[in-house]
PDB file of N, CA and C in Angstrom:
ATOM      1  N   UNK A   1       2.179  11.217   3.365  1.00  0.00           N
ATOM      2  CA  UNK A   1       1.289  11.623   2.296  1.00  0.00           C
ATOM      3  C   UNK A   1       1.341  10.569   1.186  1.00  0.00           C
ATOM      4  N   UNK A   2      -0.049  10.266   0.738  1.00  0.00           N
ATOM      5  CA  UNK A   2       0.204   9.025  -0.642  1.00  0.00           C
ATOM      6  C   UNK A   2       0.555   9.926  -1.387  1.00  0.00           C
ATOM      7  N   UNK A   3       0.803   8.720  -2.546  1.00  0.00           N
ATOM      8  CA  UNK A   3       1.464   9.658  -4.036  1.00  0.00           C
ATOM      9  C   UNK A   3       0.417  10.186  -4.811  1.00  0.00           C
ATOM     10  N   UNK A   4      -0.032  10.681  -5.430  1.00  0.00           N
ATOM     11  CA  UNK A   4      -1.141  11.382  -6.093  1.00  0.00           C
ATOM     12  C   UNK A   4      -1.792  10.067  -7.188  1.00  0.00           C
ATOM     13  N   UNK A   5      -0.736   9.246  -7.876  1.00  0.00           N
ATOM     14  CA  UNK A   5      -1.618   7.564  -8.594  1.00  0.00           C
ATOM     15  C   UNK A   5      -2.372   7.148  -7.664  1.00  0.00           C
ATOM     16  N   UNK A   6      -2.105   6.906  -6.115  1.00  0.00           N
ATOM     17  CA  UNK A   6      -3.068   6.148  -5.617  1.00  0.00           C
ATOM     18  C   UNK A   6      -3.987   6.074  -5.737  1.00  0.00           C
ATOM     19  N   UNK A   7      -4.620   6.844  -5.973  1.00  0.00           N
ATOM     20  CA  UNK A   7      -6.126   6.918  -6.540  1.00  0.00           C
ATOM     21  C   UNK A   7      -6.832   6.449  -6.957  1.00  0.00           C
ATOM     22  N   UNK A   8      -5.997   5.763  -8.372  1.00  0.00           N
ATOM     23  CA  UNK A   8      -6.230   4.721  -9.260  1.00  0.00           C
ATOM     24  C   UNK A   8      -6.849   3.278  -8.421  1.00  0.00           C
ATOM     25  N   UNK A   9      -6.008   3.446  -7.327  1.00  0.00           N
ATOM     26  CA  UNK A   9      -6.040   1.930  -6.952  1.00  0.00           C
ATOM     27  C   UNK A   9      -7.331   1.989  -5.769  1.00  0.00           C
ATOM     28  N   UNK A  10      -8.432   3.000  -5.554  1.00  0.00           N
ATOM     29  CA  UNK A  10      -9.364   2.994  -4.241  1.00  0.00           C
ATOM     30  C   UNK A  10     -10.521   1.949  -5.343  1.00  0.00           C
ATOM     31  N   UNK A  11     -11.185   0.945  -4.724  1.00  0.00           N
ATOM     32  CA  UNK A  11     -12.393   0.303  -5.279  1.00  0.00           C
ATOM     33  C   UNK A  11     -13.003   1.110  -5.464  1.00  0.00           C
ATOM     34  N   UNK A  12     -14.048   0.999  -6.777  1.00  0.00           N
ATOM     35  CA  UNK A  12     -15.281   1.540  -6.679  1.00  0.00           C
ATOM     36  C   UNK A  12     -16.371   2.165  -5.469  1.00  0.00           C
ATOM     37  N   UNK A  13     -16.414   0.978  -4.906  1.00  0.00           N
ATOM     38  CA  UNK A  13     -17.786   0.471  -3.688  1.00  0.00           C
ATOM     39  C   UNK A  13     -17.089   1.730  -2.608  1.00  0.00           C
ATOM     40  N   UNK A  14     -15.445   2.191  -2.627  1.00  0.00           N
ATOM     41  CA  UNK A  14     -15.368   2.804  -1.932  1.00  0.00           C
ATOM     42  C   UNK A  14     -15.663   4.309  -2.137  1.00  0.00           C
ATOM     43  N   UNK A  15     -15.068   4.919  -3.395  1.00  0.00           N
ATOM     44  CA  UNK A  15     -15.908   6.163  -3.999  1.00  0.00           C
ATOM     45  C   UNK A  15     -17.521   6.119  -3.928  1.00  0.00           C
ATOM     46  N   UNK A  16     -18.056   5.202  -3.905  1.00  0.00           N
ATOM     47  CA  UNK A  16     -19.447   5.535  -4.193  1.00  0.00           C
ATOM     48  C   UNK A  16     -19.904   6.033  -2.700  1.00  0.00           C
ATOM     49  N   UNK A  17     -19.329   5.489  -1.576  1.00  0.00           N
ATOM     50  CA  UNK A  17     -19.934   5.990  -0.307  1.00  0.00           C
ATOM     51  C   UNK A  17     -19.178   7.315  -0.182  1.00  0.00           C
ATOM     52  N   UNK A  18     -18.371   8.067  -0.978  1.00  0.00           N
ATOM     53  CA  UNK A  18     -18.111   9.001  -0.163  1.00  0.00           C
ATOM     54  C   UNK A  18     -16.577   9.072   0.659  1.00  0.00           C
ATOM     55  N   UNK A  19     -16.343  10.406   0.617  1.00  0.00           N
ATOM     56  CA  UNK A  19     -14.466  10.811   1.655  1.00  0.00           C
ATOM     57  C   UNK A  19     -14.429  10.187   3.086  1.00  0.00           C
ATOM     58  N   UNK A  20     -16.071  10.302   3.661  1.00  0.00           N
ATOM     59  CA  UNK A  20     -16.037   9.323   4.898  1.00  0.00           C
ATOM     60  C   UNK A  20     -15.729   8.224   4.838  1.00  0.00           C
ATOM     61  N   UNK A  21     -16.352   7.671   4.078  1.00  0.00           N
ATOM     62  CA  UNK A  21     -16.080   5.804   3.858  1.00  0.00           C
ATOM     63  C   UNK A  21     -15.009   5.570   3.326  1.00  0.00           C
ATOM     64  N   UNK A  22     -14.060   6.581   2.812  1.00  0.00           N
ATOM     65  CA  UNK A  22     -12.902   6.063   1.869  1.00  0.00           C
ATOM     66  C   UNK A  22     -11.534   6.752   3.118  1.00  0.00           C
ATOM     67  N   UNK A  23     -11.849   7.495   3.636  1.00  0.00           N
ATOM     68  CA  UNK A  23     -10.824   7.575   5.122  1.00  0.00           C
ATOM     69  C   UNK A  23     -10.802   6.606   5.646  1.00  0.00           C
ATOM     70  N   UNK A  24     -12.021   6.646   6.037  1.00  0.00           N
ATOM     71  CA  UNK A  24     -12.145   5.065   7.312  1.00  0.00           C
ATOM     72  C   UNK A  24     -11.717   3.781   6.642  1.00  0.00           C
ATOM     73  N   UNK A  25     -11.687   3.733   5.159  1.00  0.00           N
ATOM     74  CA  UNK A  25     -11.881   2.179   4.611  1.00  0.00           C
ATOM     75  C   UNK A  25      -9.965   2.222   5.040  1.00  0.00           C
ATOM     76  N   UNK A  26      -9.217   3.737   4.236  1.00  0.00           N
ATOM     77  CA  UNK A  26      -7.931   3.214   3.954  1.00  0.00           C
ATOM     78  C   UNK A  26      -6.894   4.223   5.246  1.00  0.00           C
ATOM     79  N   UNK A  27      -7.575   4.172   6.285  1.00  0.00           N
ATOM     80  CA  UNK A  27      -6.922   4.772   7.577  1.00  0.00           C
ATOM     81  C   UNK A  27      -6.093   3.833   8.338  1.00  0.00           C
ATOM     82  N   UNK A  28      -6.038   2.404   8.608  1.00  0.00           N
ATOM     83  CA  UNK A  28      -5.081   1.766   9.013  1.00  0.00           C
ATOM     84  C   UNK A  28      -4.203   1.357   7.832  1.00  0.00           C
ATOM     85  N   UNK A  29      -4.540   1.377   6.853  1.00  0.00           N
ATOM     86  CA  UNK A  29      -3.124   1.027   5.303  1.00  0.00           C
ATOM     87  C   UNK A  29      -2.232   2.173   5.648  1.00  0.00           C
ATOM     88  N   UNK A  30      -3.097   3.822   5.469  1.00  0.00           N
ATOM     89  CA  UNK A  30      -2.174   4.911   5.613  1.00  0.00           C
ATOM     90  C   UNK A  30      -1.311   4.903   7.084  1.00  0.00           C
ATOM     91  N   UNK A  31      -2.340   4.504   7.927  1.00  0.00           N
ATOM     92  CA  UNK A  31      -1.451   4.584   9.239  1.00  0.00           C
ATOM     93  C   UNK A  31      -0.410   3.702   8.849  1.00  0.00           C
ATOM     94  N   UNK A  32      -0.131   2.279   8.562  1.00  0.00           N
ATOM     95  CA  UNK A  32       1.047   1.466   8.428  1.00  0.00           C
ATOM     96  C   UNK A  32       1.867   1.744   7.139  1.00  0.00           C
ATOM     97  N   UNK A  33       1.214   2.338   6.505  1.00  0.00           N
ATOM     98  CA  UNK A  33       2.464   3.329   5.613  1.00  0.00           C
ATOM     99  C   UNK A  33       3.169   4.195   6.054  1.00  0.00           C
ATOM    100  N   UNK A  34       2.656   5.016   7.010  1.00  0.00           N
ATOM    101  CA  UNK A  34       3.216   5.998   7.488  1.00  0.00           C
ATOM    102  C   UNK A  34       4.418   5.759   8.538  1.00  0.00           C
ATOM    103  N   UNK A  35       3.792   4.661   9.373  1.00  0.00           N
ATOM    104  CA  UNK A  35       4.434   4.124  10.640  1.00  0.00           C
ATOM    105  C   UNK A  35       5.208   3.292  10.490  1.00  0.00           C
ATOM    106  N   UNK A  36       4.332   2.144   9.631  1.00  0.00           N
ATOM    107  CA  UNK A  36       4.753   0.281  10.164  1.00  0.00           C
ATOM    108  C   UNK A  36       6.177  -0.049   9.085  1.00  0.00           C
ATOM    109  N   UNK A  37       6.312   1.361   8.428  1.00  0.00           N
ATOM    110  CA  UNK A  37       7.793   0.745   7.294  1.00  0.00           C
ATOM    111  C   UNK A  37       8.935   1.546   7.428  1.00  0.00           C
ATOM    112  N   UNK A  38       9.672   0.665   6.760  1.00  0.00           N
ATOM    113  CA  UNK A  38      11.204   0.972   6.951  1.00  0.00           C
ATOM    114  C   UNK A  38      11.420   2.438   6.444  1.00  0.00           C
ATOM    115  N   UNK A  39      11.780   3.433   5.846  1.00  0.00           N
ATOM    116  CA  UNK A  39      11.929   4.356   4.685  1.00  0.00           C
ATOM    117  C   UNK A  39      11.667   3.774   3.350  1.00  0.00           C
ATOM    118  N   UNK A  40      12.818   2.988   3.354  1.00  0.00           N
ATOM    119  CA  UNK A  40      13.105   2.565   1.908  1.00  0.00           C
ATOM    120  C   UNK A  40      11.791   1.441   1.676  1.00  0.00           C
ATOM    121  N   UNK A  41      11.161   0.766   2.696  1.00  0.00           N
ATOM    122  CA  UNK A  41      10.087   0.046   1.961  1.00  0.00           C
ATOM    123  C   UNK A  41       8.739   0.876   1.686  1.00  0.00           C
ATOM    124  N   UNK A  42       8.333   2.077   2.646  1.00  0.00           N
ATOM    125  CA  UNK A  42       7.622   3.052   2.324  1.00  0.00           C
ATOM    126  C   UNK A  42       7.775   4.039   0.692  1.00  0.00           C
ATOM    127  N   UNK A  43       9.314   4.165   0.975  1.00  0.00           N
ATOM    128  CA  UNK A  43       9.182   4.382  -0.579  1.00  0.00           C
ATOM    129  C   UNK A  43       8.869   3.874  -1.852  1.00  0.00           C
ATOM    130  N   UNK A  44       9.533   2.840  -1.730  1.00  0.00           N
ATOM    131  CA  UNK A  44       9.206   1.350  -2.564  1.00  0.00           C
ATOM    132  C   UNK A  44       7.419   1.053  -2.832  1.00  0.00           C
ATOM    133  N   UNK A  45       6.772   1.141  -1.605  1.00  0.00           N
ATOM    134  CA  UNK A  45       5.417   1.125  -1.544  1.00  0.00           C
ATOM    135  C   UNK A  45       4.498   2.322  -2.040  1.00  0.00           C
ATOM    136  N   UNK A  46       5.133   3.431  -1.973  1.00  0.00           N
ATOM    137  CA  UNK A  46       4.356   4.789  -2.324  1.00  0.00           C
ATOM    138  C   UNK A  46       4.938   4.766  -4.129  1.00  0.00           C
ATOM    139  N   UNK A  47       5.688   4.573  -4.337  1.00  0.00           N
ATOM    140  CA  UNK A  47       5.988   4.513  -5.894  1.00  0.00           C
ATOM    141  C   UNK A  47       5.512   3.774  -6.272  1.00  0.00           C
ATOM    142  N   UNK A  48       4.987   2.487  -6.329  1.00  0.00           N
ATOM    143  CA  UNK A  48       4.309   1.771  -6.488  1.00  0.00           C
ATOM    144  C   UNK A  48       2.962   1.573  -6.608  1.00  0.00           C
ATOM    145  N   UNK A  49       2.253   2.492  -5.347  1.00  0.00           N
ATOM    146  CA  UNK A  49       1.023   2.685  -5.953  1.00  0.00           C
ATOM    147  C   UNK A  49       0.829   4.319  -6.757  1.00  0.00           C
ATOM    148  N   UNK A  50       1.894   4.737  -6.668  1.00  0.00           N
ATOM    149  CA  UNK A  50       1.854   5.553  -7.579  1.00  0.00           C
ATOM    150  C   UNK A  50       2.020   5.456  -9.197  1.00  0.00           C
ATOM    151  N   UNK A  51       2.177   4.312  -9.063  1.00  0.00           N
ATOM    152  CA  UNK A  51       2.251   3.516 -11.000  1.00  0.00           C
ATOM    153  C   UNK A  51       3.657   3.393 -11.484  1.00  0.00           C
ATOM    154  N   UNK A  52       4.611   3.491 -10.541  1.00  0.00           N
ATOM    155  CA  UNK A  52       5.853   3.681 -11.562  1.00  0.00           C
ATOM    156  C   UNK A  52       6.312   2.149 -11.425  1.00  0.00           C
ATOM    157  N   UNK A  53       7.176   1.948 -12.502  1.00  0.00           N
ATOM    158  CA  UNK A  53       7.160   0.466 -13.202  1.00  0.00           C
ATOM    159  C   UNK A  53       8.324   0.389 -11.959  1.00  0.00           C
ATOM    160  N   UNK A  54       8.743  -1.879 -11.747  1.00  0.00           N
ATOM    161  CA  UNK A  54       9.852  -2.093 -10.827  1.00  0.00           C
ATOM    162  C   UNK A  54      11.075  -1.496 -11.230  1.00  0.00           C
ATOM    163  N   UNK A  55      11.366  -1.211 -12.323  1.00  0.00           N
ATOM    164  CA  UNK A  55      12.720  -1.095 -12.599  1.00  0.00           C
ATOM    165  C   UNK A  55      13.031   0.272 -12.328  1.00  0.00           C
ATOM    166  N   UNK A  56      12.039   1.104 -12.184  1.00  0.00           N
ATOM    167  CA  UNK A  56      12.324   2.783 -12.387  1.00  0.00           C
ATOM    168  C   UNK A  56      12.258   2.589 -10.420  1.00  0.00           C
ATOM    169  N   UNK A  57      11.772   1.911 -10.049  1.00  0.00           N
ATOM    170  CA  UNK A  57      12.048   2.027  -8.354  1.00  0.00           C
ATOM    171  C   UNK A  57      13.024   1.754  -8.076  1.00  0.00           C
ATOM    172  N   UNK A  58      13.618   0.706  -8.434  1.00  0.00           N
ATOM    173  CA  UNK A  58      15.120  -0.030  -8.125  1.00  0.00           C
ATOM    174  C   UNK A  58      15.924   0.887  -8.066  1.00  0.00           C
ATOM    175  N   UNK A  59      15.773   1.935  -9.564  1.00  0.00           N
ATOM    176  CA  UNK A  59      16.867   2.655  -9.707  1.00  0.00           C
ATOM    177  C   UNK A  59      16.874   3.487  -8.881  1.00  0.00           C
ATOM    178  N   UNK A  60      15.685   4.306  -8.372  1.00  0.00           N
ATOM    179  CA  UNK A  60      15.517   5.319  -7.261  1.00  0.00           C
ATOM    180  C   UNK A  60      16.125   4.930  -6.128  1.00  0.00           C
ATOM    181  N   UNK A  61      16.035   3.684  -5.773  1.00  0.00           N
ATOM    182  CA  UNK A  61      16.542   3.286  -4.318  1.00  0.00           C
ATOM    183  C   UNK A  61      18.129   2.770  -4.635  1.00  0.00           C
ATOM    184  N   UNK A  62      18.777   2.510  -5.751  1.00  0.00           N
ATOM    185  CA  UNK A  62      20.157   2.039  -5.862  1.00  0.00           C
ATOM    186  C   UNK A  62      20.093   0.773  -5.488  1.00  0.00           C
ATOM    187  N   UNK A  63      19.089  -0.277  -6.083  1.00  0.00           N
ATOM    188  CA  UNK A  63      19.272  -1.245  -5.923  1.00  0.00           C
ATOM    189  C   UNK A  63      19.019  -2.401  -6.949  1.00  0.00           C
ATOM    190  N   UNK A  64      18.558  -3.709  -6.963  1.00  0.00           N
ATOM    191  CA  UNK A  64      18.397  -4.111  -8.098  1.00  0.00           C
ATOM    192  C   UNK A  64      16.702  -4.855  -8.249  1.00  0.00           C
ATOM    193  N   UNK A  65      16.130  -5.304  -9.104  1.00  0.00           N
ATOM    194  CA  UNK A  65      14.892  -5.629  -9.187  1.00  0.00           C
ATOM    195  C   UNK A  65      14.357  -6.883  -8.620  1.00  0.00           C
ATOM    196  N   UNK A  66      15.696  -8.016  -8.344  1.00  0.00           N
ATOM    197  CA  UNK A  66      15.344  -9.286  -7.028  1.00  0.00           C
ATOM    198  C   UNK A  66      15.219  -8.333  -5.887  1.00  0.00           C
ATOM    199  N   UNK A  67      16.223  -7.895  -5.361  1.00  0.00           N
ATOM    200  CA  UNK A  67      16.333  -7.000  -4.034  1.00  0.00           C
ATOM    201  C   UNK A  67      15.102  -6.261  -4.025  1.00  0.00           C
ATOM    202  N   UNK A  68      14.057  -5.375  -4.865  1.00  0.00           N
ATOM    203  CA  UNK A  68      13.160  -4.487  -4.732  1.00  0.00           C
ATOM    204  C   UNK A  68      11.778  -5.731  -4.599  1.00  0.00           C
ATOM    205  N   UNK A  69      11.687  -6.856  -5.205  1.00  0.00           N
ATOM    206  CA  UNK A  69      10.747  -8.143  -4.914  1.00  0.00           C
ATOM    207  C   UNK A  69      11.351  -7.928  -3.008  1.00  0.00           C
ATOM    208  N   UNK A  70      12.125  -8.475  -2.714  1.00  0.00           N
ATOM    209  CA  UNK A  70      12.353  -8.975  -1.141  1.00  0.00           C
ATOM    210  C   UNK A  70      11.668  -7.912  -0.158  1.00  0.00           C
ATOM    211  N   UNK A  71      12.321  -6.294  -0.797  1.00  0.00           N
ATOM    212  CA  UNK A  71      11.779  -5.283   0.205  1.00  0.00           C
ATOM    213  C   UNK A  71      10.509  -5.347  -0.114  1.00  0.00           C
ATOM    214  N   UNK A  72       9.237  -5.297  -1.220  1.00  0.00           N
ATOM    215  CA  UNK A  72       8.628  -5.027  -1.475  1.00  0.00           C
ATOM    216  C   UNK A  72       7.249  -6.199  -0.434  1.00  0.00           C
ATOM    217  N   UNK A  73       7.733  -7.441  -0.650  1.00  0.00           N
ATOM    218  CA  UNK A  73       7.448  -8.478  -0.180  1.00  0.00           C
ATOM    219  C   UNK A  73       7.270  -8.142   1.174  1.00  0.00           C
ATOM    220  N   UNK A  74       8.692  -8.058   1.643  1.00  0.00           N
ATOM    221  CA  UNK A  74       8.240  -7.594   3.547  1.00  0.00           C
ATOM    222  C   UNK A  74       7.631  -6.193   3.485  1.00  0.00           C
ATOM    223  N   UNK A  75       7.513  -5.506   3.145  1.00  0.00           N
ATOM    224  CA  UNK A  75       6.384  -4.021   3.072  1.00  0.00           C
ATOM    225  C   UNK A  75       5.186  -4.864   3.742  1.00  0.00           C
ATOM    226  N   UNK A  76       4.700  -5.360   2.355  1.00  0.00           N
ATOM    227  CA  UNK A  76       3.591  -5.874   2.246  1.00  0.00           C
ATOM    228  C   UNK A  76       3.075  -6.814   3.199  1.00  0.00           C
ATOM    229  N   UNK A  77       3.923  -7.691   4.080  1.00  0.00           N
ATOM    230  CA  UNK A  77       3.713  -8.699   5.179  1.00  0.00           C
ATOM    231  C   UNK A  77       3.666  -7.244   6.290  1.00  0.00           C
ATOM    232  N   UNK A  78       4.358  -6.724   6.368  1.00  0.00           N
ATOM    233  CA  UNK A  78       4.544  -5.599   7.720  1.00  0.00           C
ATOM    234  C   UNK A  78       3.162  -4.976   7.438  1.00  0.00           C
ATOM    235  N   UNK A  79       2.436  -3.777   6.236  1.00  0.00           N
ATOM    236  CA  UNK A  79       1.099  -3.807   5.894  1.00  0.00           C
ATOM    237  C   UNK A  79       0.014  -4.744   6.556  1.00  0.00           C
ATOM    238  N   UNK A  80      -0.007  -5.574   5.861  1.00  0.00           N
ATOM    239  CA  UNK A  80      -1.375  -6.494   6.052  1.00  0.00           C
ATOM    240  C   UNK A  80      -1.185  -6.825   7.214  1.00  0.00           C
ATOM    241  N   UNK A  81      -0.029  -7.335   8.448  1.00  0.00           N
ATOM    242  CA  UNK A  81      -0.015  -7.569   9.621  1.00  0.00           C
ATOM    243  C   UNK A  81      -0.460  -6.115  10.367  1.00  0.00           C
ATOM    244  N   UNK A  82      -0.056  -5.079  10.069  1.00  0.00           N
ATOM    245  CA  UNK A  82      -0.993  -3.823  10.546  1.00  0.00           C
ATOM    246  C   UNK A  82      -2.269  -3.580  10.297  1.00  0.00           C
ATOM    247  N   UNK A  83      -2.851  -3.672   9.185  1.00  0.00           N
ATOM    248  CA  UNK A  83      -4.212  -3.675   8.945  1.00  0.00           C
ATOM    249  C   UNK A  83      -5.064  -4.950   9.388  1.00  0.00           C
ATOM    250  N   UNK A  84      -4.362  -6.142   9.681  1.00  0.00           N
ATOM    251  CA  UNK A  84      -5.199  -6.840  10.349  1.00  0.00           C
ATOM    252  C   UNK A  84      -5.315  -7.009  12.152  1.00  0.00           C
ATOM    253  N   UNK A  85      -4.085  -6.423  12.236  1.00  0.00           N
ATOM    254  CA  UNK A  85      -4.189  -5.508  14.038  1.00  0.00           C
ATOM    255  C   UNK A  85      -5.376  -4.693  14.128  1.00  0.00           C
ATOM    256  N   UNK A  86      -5.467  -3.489  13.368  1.00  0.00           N
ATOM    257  CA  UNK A  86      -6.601  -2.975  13.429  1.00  0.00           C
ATOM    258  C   UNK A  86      -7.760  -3.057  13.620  1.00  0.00           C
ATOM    259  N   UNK A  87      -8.200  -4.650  13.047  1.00  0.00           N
ATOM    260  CA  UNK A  87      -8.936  -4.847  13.054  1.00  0.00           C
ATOM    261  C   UNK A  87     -10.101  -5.160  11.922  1.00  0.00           C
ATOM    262  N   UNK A  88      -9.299  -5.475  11.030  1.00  0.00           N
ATOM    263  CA  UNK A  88     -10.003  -5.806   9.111  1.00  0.00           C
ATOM    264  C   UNK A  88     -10.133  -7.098   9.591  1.00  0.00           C
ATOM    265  N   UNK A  89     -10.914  -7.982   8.611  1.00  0.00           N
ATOM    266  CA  UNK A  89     -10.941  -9.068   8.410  1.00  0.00           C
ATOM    267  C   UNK A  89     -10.075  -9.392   7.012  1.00  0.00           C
ATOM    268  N   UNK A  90      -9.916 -10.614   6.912  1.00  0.00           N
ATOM    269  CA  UNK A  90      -9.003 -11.644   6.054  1.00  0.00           C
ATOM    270  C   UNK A  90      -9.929 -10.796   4.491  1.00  0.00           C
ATOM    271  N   UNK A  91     -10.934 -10.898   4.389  1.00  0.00           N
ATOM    272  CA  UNK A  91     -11.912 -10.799   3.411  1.00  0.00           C
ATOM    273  C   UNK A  91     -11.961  -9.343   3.359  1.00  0.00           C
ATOM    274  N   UNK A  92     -11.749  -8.516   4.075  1.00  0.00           N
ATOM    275  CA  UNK A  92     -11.806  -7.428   4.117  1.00  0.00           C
ATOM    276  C   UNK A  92     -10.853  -6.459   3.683  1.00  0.00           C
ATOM    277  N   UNK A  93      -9.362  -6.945   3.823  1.00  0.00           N
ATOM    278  CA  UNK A  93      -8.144  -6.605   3.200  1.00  0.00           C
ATOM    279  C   UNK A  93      -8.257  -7.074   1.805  1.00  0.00           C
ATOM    280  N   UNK A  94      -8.786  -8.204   1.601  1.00  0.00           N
ATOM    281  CA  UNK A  94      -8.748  -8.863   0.197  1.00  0.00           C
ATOM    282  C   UNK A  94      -9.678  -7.847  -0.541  1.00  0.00           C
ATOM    283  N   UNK A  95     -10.955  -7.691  -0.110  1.00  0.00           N
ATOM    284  CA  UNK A  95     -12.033  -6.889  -0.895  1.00  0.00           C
ATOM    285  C   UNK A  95     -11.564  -5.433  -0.988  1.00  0.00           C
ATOM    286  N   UNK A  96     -10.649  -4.701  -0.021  1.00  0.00           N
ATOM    287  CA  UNK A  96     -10.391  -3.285  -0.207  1.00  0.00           C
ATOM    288  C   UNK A  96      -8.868  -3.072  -0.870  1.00  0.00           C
ATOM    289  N   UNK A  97      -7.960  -4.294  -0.879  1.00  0.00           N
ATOM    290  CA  UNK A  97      -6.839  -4.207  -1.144  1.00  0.00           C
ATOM    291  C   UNK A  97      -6.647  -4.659  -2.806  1.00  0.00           C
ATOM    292  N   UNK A  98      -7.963  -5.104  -3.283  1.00  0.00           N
ATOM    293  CA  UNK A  98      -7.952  -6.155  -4.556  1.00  0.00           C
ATOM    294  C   UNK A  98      -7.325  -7.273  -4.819  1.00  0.00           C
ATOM    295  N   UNK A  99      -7.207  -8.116  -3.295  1.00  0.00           N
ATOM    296  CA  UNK A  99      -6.493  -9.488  -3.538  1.00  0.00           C
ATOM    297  C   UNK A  99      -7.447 -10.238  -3.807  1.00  0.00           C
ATOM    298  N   UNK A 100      -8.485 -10.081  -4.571  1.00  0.00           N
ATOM    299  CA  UNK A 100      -9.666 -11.290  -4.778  1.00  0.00           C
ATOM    300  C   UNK A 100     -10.751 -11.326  -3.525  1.00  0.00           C
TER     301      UNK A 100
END
């Protein structure tokens, strides 16, 4: 289950089409959230887009704020290597993920 901030973070272009278009847009992210991570980087990742600052994660996980960069980092490589299995394009993760 996402965290209830995520929300914040769906594009526009994707609310405007609608719960159909916004399943389908973020159904392989959720699938590799759900699946493609460790615990602790899923958590790391769901607090995160849930808005809470690095330091208040660190502390949740008992660790420190270099260490929460490293996990956070491989999340994010394990992610985008799932969503581009799926079948996104390069431009397509960028345009739905807000990397430019």
């Amino acid at each position: 289950m996402l965290p209830e901030g995520f929300l914040r973070v769906i594009p526009m272009w994707a609310k405007c089409f609608g719960p159909a278009a916004w399943r389908w847009t973020w159904a392989p992210a959720r699938r590799a959230i759900d699946t493609g991570l460790t615990p602790k980087q899923r958590e790391a990742i769901q607090a995160e887009l849930g808005g809470a600052p690095p330091e208040e994660i660190a502390t949740r996980l008992g660790t420190n704020r270099n260490a929460l960069y490293k996990l956070d980092y491989d999340a994010r490589v394990r992610l985008k290597q799932a969503i581009l299995a799926a079948g996104w394009s390069e431009a397509h993760v960028r345009l739905t993920l807000g990397g430019g």
